[in-house]
Protein backbone atom coordinates (compact mmCIF):
# COMPACT_ATOMS: atom_id res chain seq x y z
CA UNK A 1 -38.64 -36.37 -35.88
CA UNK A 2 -37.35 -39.69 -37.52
CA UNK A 3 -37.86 -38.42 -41.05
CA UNK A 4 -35.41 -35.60 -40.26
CA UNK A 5 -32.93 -37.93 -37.88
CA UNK A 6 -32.71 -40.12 -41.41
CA UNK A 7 -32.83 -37.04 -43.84
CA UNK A 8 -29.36 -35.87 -41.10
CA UNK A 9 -28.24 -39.20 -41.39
CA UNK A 10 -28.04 -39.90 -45.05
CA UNK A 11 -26.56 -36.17 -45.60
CA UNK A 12 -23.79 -36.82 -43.45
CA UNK A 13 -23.18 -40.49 -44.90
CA UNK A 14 -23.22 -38.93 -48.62
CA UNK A 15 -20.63 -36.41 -47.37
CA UNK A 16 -18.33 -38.59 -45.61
CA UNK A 17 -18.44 -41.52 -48.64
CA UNK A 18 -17.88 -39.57 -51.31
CA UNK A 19 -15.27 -37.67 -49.64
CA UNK A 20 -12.04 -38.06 -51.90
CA UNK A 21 -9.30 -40.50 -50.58
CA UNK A 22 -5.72 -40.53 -50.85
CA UNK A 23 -3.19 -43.23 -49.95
CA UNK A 24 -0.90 -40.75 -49.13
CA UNK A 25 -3.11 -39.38 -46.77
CA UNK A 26 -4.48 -42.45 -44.94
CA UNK A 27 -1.93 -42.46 -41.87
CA UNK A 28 -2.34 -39.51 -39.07
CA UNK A 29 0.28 -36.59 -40.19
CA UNK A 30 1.04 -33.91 -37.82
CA UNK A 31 -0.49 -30.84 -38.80
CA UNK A 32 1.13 -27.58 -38.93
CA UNK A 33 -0.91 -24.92 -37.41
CA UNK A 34 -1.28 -20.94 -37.99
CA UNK A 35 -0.84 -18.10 -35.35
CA UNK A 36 -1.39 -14.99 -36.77
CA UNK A 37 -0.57 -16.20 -39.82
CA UNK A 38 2.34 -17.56 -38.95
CA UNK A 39 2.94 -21.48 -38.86
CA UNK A 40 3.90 -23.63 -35.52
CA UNK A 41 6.13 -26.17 -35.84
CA UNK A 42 6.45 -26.91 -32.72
CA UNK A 43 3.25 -29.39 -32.04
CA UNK A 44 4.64 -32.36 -33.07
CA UNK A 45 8.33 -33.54 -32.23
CA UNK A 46 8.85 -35.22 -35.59
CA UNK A 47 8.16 -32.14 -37.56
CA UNK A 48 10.64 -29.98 -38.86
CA UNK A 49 10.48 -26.46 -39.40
CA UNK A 50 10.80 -24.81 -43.03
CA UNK A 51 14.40 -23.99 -41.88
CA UNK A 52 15.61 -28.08 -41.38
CA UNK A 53 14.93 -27.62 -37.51
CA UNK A 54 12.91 -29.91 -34.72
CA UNK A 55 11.59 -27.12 -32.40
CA UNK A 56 10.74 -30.27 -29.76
CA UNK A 57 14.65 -30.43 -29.25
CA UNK A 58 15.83 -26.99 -29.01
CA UNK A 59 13.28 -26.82 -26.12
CA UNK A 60 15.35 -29.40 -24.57
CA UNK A 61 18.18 -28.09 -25.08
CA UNK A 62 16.96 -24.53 -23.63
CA UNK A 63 15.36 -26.15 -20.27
CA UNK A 64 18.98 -27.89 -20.40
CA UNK A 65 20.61 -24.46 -20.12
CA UNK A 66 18.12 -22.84 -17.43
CA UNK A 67 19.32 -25.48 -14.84
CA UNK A 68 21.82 -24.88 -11.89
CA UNK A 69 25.15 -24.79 -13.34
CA UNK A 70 27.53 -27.74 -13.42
CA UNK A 71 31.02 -27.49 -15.01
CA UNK A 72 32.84 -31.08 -15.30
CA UNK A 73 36.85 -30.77 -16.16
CA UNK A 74 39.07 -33.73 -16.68
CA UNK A 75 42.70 -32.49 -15.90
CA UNK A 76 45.98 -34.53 -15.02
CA UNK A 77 44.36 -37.82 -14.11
CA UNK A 78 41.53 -35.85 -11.94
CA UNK A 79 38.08 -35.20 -12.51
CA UNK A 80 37.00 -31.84 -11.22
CA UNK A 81 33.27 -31.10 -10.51
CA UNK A 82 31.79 -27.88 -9.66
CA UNK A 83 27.66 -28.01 -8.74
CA UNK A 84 25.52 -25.14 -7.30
CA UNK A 85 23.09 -28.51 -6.21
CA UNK A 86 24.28 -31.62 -4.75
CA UNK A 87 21.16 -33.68 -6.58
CA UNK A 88 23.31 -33.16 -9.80
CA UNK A 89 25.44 -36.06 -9.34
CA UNK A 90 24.89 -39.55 -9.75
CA UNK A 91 26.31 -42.92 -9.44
CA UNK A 92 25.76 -45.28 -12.12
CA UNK A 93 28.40 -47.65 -11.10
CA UNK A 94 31.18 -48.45 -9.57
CA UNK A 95 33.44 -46.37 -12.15
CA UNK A 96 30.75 -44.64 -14.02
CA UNK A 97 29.40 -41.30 -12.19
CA UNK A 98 26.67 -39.40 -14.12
CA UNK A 99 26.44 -35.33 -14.06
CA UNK A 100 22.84 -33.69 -15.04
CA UNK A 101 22.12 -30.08 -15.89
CA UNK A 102 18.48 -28.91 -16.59
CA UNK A 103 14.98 -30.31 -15.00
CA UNK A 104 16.05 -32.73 -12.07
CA UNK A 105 13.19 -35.05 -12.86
CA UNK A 106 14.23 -36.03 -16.09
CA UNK A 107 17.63 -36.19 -14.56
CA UNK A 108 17.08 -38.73 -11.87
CA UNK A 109 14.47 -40.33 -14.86
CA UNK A 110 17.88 -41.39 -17.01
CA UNK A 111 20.29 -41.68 -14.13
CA UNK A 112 17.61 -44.58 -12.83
CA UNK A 113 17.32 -46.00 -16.05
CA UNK A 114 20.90 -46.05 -16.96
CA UNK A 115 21.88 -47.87 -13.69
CA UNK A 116 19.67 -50.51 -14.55
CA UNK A 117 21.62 -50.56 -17.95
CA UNK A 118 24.58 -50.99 -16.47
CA UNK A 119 23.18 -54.04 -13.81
CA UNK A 120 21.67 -55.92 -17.05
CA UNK A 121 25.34 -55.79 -18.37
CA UNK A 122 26.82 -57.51 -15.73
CA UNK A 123 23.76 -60.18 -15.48
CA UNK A 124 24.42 -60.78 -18.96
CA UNK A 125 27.82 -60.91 -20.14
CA UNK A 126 29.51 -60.85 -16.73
CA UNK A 127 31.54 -58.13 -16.69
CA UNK A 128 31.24 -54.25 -16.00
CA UNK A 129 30.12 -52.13 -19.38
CA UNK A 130 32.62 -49.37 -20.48
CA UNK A 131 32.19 -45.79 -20.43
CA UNK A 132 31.78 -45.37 -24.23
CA UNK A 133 28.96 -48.31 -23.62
CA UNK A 134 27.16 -46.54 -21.27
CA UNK A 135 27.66 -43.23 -22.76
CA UNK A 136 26.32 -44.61 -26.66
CA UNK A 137 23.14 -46.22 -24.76
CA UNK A 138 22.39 -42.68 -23.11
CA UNK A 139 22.65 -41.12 -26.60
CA UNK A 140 19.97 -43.75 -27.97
CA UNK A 141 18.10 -42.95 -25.01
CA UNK A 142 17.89 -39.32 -25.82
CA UNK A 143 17.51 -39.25 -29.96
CA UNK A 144 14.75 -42.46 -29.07
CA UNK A 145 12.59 -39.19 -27.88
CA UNK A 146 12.90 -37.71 -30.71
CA UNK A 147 12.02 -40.06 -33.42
CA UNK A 148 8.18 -40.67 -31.97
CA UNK A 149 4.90 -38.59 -32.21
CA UNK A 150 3.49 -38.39 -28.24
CA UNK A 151 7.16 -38.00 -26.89
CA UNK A 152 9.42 -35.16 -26.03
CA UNK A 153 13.22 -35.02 -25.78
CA UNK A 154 14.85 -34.94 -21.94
CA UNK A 155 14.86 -31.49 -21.05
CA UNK A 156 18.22 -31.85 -19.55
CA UNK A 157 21.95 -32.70 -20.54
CA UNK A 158 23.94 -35.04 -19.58
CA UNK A 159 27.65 -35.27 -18.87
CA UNK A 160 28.96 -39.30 -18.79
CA UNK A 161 32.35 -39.82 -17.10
CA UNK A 162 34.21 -42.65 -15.53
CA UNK A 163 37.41 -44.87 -15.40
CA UNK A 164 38.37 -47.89 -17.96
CA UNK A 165 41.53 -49.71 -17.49
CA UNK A 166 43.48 -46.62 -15.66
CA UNK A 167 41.95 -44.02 -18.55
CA UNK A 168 39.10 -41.60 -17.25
CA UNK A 169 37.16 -40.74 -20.26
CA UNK A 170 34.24 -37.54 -20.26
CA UNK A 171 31.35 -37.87 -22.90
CA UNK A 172 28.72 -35.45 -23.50
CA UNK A 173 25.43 -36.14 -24.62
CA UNK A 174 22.90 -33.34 -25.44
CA UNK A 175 18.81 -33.75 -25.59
CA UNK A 176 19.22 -34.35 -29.49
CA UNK A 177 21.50 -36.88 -28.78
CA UNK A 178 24.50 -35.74 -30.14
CA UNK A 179 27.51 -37.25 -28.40
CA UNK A 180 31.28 -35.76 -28.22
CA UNK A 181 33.95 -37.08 -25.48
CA UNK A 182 35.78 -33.65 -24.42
CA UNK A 183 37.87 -32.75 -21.21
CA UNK A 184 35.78 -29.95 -19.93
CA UNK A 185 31.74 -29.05 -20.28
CA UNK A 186 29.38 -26.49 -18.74
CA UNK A 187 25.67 -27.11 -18.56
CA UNK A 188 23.44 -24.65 -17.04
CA UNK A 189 23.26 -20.77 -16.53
CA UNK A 190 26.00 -18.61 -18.04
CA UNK A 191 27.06 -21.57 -20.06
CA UNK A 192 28.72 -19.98 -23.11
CA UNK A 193 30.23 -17.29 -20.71
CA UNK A 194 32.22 -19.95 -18.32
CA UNK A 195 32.89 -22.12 -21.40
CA UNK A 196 35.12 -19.69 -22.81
CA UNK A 197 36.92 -18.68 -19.60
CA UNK A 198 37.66 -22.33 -19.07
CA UNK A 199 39.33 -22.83 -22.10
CA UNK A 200 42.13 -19.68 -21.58
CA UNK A 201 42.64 -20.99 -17.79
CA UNK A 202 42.92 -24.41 -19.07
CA UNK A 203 45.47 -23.82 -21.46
CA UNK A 204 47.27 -21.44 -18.94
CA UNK A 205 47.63 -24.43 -15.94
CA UNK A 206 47.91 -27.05 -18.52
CA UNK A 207 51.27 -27.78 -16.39
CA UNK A 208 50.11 -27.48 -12.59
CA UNK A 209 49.89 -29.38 -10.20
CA UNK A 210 46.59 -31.23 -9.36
CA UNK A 211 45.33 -29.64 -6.55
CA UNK A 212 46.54 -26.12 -8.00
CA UNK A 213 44.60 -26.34 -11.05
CA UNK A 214 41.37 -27.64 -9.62
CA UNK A 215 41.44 -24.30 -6.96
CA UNK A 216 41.65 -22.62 -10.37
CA UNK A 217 38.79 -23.84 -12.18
CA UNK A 218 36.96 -23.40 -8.93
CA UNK A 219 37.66 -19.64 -8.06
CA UNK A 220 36.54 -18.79 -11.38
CA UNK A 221 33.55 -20.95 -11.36
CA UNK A 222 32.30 -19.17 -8.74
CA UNK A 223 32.98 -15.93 -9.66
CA UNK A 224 31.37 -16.44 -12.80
CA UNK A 225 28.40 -17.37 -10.32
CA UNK A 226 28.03 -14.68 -8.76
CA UNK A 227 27.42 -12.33 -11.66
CA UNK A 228 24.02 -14.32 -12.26
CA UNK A 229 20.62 -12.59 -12.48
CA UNK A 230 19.70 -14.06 -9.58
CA UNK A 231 23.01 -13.58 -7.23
CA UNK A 232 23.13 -14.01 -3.58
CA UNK A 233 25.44 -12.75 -1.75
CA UNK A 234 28.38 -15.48 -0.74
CA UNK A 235 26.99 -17.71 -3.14
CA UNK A 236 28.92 -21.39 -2.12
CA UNK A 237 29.26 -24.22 -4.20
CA UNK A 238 30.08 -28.20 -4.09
CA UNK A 239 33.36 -29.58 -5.28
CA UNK A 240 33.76 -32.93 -6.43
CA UNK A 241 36.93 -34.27 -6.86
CA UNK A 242 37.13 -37.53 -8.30
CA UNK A 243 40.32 -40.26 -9.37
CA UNK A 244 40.68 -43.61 -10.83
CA UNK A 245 40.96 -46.37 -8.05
CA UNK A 246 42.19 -49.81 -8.31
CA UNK A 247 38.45 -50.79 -9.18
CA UNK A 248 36.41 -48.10 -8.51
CA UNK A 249 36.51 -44.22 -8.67
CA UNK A 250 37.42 -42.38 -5.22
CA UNK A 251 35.05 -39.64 -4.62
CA UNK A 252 35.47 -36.62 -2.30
CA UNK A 253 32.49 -34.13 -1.87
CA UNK A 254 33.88 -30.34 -0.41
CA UNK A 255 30.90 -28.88 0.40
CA UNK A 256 30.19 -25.35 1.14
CA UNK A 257 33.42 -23.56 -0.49
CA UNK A 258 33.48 -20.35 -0.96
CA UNK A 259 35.66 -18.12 -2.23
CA UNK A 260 37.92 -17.18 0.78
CA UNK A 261 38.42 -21.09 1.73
CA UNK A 262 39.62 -21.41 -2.00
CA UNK A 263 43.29 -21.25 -1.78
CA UNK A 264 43.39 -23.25 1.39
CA UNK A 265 41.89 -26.44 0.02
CA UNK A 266 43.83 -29.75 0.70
CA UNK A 267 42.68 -32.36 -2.01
């Protein structure tokens, strides 16, 4: 039984030693799999595809899209937020509000962590960080994820927006972390489709009044709803309607509205 243990033994040692070794191929690579004969590139979030793309992040950017809907519009010195769930919004600081569309866990995840952020820039320099600031160290956070084997991107997106020196800015940052500041975004369900109904009723109430054009953006919001898959009858939404303060941004939550309490809305 010993005589065969060794003979085992110095097989596999003869195999393993005079194995041929490349520099090249001394560090762990990701390895790109076959099913059905057809290769995954999907394993490993550092590996593109044969096409240029990172699979890892388009996953993000699709649980992104399957959340409850959020549209955030910045019109005539008023931010406008429309939410189908209330755990969507968050407050980062005292003029910096977060908005999250996709899995809530990675959500509350970077709201958490950006809050700290924005508490270790007033320890340290003394002062409140701006809205570009806190909206460049979100985008680091999410394209961090995507740089490292044994990580995957945020499954969510994230819409920055908040008040510097009497200017309310919007930024959006996507799982990739690709950042654009814009006056309107949609994340969620039926994305595309209330994207480009925003833009025509944008344009259209360019010139009304505050409270007129944020009952517009909200009628058709929830219209749009209501054609979902899923629909329920007298679906109702949350409206947030936020403006710069002296030192702060002034919220006020509607909650509940539906479509025949619309037109009647005081803000």
């Amino acid at each position: 039984m010993t005589r065969i243990f060794r003979i085992a033994l110095s097989i596999f040692l003869v195999l393993v030693l005079t194995k041929e070794t490349h520099g090249a191929h001394s560090r762990r690579r990701p390895v790109t799999r076959l099913n059905q004969g057809q290769p995954m590139y999907d394993r490993e979030i550092t590996t593109f595809s044969e096409d240029g793309r990172l699979k890892q992040v388009e996953y993000g950017m699709e649980a992104a899209d399957r959340g409850d809907t959020v549209v955030s519009v910045l019109v005539n010195e008023t931010f406008a937020i429309v939410a189908t769930s209330p755990d969507k919004i968050h407050r980062l600081d005292a003029h910096i509000i977060l908005v999250t569309s996709g899995l809530k866990g990675d959500g509350r995840f970077l709201a958490n962590y950006l809050r700290k952020y924005c508490q270790q820039h007033r320890k340290i320099f003394g002062e409140a960080p701006t809205v570009r600031e806190v909206a460049d160290y979100a985008s680091k956070v999410h394209h961090q994820l995507t740089k490292y084997p044994g990580c995957r991107p945020f499954g969510c997106s994230t819409t920055v927006l908040g008040v510097n020196e009497g200017l309310l800015k919007l930024y959006l940052c996507e799982p990739g972390g690709g950042l654009e500041e814009c006056n309107f975004c949609v994340g969620g369900r039926q994305k595309v489709t209330i994207l480009d109904k925003l833009k025509g009723l944008l344009n259209s109430f360019n010139g009304s009044k505050n409270g007129l054009c944020v009952q517009n953006v909200t009628a058709a919001t929830l219209e749009l709803l209501q054609n979902e898959e899923r629909k329920e009858n007298d679906k109702q939404i949350d409206l947030w309607v936020i403006r710069a303060g002296e030192e702060a941004l002034q919220l006020k939550c509607l909650k509940s509205v539906d479509k025949d309490s619309i037109q009647n809305l005081v803000l």
